[in-house]
Protein backbone atom coordinates (compact mmCIF):
# COMPACT_ATOMS: atom_id res chain seq x y z
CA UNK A 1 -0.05 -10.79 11.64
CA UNK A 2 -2.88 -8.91 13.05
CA UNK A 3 -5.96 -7.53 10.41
CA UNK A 4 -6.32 -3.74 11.20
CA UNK A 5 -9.78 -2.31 10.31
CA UNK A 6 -9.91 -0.02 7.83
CA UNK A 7 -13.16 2.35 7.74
CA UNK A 8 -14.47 5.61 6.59
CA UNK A 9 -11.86 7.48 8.97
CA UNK A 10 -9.11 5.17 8.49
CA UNK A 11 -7.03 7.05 5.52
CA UNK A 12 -7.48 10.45 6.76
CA UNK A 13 -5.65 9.18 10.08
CA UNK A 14 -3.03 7.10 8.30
CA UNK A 15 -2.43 10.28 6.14
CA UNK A 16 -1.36 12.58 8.98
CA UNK A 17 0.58 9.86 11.43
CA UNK A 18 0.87 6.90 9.21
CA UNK A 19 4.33 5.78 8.29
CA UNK A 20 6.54 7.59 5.46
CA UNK A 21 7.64 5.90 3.59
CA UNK A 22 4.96 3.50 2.95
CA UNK A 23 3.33 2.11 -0.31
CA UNK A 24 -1.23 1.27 -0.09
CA UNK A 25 -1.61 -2.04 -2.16
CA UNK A 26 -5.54 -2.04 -2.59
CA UNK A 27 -6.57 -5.00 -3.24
CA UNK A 28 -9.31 -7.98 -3.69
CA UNK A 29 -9.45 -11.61 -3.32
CA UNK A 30 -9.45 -12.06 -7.72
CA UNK A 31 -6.84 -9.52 -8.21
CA UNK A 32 -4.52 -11.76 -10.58
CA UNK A 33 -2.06 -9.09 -11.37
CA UNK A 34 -2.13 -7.67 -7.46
CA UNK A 35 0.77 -9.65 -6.13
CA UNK A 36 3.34 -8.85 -9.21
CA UNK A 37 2.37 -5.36 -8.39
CA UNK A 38 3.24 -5.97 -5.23
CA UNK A 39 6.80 -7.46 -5.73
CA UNK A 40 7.67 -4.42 -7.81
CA UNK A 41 7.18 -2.41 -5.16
CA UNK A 42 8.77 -4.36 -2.54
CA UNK A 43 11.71 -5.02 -5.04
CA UNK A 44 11.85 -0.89 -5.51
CA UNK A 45 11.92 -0.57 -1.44
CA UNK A 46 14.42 -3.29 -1.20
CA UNK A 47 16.89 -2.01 -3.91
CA UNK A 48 16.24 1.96 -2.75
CA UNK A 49 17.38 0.68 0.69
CA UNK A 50 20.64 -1.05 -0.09
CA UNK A 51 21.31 1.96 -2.59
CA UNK A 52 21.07 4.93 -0.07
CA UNK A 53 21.91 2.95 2.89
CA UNK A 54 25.56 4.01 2.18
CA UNK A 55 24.94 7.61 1.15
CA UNK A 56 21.89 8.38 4.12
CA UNK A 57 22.06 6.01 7.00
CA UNK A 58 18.42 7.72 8.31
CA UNK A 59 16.74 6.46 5.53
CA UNK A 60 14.33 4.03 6.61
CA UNK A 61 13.06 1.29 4.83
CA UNK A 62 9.20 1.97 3.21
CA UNK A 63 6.21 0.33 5.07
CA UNK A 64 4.87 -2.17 2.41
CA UNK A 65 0.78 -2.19 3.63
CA UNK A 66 -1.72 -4.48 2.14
CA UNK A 67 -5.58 -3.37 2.32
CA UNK A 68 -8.03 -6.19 1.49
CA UNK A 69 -11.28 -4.23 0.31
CA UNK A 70 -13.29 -7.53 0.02
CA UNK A 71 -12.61 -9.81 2.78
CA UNK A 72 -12.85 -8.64 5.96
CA UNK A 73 -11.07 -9.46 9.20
CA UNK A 74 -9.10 -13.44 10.11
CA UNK A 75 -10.55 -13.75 6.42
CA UNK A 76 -7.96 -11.59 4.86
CA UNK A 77 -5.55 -13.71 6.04
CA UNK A 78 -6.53 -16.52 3.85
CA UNK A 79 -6.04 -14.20 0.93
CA UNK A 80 -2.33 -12.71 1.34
CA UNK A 81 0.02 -15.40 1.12
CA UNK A 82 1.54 -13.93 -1.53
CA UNK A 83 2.48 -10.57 -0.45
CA UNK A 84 5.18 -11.62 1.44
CA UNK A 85 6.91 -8.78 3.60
CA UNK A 86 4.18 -6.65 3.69
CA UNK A 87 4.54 -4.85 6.75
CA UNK A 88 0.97 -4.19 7.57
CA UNK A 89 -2.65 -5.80 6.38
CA UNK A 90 -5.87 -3.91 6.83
CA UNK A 91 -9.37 -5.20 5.75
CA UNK A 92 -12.46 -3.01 5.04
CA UNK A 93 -14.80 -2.64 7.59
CA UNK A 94 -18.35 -1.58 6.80
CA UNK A 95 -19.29 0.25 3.26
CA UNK A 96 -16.87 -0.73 0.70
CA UNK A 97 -18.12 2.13 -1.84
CA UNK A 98 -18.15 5.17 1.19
CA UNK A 99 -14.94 3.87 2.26
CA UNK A 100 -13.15 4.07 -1.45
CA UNK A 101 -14.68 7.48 -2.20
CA UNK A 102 -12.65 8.66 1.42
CA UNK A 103 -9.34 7.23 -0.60
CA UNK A 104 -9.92 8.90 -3.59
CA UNK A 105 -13.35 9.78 -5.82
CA UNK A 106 -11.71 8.16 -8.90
CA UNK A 107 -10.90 4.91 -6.94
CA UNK A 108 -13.54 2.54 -8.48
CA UNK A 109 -12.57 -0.68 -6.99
CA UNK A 110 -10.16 -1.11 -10.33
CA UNK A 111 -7.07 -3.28 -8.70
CA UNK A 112 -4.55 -3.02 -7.75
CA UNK A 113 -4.76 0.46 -6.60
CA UNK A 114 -1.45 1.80 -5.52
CA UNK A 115 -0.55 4.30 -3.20
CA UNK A 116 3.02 5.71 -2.80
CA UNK A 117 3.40 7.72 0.53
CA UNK A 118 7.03 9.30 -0.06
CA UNK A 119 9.17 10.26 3.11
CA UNK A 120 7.46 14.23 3.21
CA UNK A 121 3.96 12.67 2.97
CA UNK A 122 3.63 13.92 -0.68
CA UNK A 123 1.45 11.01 -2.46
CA UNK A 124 1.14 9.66 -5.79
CA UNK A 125 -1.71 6.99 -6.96
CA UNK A 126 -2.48 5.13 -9.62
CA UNK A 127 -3.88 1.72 -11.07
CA UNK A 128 -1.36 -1.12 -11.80
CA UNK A 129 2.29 -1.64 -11.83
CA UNK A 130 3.92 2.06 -10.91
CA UNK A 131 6.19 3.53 -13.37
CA UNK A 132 10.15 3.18 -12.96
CA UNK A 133 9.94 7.06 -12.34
CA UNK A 134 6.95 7.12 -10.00
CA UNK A 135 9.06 4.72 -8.01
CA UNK A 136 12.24 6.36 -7.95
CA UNK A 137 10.52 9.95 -6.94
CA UNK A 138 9.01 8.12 -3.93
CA UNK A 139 12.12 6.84 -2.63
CA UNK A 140 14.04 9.68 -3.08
């Protein structure tokens, strides 16, 4: 898997033709709780899937994206082992605290930072595991 750069213009781009459905796992090489997060949310995408697969055949499966905000480029790689089936991994490229603050002010390097890109582009963020109902609005 290729490391994507991720800089100061990177989020504003991803907001207006990155994919929807698609869940932001910000993370860092200590995060000890980042890769539980993680499976919840792949778990969500993977259940939501075989759920509405039935009812919606044009419901498409949610991008699961991985951005490493303290390792940069091939050395990434060493740190995402365990966030099997992510779909993409980006790294940060250049300043990490200008690069946050285009994210979201409050985003403080507190991890994981999760962002849920639902199917209409509406977004919802927050720190740790998302809530049952946060999950469910973003897959409907």
């Amino acid at each position: 898997m290729a490391v994507q750069a991720f800089n100061e213009d990177t989020w504003a781009k991803l907001r207006k033709t990155g994919p929807k459905p698609a869940a932001y796992l910000f993370t860092t090489t200590y995060c000890s709780a980042c890769p539980a997060v993680f499976q919840e949310v792949r778990d969500a995408a993977g259940k939501s899937k075989s759920n509405n697969e039935r009812k919606n055949k044009s419901r498409v499966r949610p991008e699961l994206i991985v951005v490493m905000m303290d390792a940069e480029g091939p050395n990434a790689l060493r740190h995402v082992a365990h966030f099997r089936r992510m779909t993409q991994l980006f790294s940060f490229d250049g300043y990490e605290p200008a690069i946050r603050s285009t994210i979201d002010q409050a985003c403080r390097n507190i991890t994981p930072y999760v962002v849920l890109v639902d199917r209409h582009g509406g977004i919802q963020t927050g720190i740790g595991s998302p809530t049952p109902q946060s999950l469910k609005r973003w897959l409907e």
